[in-house]
Protein backbone atom coordinates (compact mmCIF):
# COMPACT_ATOMS: atom_id res chain seq x y z
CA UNK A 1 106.74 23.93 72.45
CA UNK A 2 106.53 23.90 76.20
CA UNK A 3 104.50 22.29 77.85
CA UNK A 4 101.52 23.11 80.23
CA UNK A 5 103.59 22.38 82.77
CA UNK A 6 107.10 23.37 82.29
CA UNK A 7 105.44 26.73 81.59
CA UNK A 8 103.33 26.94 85.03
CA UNK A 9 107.08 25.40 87.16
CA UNK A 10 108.73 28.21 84.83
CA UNK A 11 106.19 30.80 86.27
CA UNK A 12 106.26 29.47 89.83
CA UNK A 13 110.02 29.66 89.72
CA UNK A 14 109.93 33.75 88.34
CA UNK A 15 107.70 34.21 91.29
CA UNK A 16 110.27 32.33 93.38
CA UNK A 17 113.32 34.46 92.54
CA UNK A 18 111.29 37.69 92.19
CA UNK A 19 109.84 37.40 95.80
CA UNK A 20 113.73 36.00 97.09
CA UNK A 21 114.98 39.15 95.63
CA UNK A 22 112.43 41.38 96.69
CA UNK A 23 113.37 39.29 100.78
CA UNK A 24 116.50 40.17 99.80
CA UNK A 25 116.26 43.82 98.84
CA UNK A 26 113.97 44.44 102.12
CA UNK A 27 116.91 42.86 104.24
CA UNK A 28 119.50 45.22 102.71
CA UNK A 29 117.16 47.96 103.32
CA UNK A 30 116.68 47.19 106.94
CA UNK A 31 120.68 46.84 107.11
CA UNK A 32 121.40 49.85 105.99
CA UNK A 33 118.67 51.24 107.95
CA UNK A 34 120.79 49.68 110.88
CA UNK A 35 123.06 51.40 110.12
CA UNK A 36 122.40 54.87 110.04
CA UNK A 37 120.35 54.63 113.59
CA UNK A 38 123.39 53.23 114.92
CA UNK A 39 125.44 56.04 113.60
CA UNK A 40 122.77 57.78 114.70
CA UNK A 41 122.68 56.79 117.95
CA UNK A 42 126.63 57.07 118.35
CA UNK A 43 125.89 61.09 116.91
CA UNK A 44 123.55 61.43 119.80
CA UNK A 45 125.67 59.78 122.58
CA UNK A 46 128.98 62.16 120.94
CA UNK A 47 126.76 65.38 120.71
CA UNK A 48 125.38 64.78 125.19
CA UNK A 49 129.16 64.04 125.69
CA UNK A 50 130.11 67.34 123.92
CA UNK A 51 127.39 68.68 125.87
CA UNK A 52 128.39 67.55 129.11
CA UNK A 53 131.57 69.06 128.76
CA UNK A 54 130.25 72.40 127.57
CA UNK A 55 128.36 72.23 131.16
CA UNK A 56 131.80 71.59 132.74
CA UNK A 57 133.36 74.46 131.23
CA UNK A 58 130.58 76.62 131.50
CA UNK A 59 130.44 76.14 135.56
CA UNK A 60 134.53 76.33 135.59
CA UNK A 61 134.46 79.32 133.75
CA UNK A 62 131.85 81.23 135.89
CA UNK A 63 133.76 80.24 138.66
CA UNK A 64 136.77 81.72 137.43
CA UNK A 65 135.51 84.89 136.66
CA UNK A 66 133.78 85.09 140.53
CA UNK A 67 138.09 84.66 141.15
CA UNK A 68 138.86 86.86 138.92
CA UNK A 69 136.60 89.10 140.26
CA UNK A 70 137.48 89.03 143.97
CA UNK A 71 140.57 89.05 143.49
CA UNK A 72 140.42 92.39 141.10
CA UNK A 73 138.46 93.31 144.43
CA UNK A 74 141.31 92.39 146.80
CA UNK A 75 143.32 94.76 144.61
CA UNK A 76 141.54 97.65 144.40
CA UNK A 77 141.91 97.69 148.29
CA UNK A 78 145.52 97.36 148.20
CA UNK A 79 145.74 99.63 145.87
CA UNK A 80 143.89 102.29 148.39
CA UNK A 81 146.28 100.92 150.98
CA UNK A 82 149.35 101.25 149.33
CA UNK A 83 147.97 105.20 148.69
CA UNK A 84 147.26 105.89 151.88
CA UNK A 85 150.74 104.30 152.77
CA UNK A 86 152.87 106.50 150.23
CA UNK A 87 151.25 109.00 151.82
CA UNK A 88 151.97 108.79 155.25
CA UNK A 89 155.50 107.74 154.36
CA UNK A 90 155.87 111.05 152.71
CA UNK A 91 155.05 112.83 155.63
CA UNK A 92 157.23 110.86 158.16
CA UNK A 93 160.16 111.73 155.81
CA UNK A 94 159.66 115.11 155.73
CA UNK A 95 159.00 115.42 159.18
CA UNK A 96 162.16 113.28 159.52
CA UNK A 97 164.33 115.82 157.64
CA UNK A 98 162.72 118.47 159.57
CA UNK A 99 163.45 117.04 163.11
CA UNK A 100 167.10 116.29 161.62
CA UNK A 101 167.49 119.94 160.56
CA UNK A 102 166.01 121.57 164.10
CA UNK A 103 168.56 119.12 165.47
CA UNK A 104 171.32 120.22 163.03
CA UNK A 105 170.17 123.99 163.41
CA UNK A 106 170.77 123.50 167.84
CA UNK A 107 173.69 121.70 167.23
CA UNK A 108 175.22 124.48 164.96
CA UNK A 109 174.03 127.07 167.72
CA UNK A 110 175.54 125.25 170.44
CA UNK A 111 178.60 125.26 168.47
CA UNK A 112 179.20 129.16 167.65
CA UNK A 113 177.96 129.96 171.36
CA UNK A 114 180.90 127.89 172.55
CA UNK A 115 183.06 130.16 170.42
């Protein structure tokens, strides 16, 4: 049989490995806790990047349309221009072909009177 005393060092070392293990368990915890705040924190950093650049392309992209916009503007203009234009060249040509046929018309008079 055991002793009195092999029993109590066979308790004390029980207590020993149970409380190293249970050391040892916490530590893993807290490693793996770590971890995931770290990957976490990495998550967070990623998501205010992705952020950042939604900003960016937000602020480009309402700048472009103001462009897009003016210039659509600009256009509309030229468009009235170029109207207005087509216009006013259709009347110089007929009034060309008018002042070329009064010219042809005295020319041809001219003509049979010299006859």
């Amino acid at each position: 049989m055991l002793s009195m005393e092999s029993r109590k060092k066979g308790r004390q070392l029980i207590k020993w490995v149970t409380e190293k293990m249970a050391r040892v368990s916490q530590s893993d915890r807290l490693d793996r806790i770590e971890e995931k705040i770290d990957k976490l924190s990495e998550v967070l950093v990623a998501m205010a990047r992705a952020e950042e650049k939604i900003v960016g392309l937000t602020e480009d992209h309402d700048k472009m349309y103001s462009r897009i916009n003016n210039l659509s503007q600009k256009i509309d203009k030229l468009d009235e221009q170029v109207v207005k234009n087509t216009q006013t060249v259709a009347t110089i040509h007929k009034l060309f072909w008018v002042v070329i046929a009064a010219f042809s018309a005295a020319f041809a008079a001219q003509v049979f009177n010299w006859f």
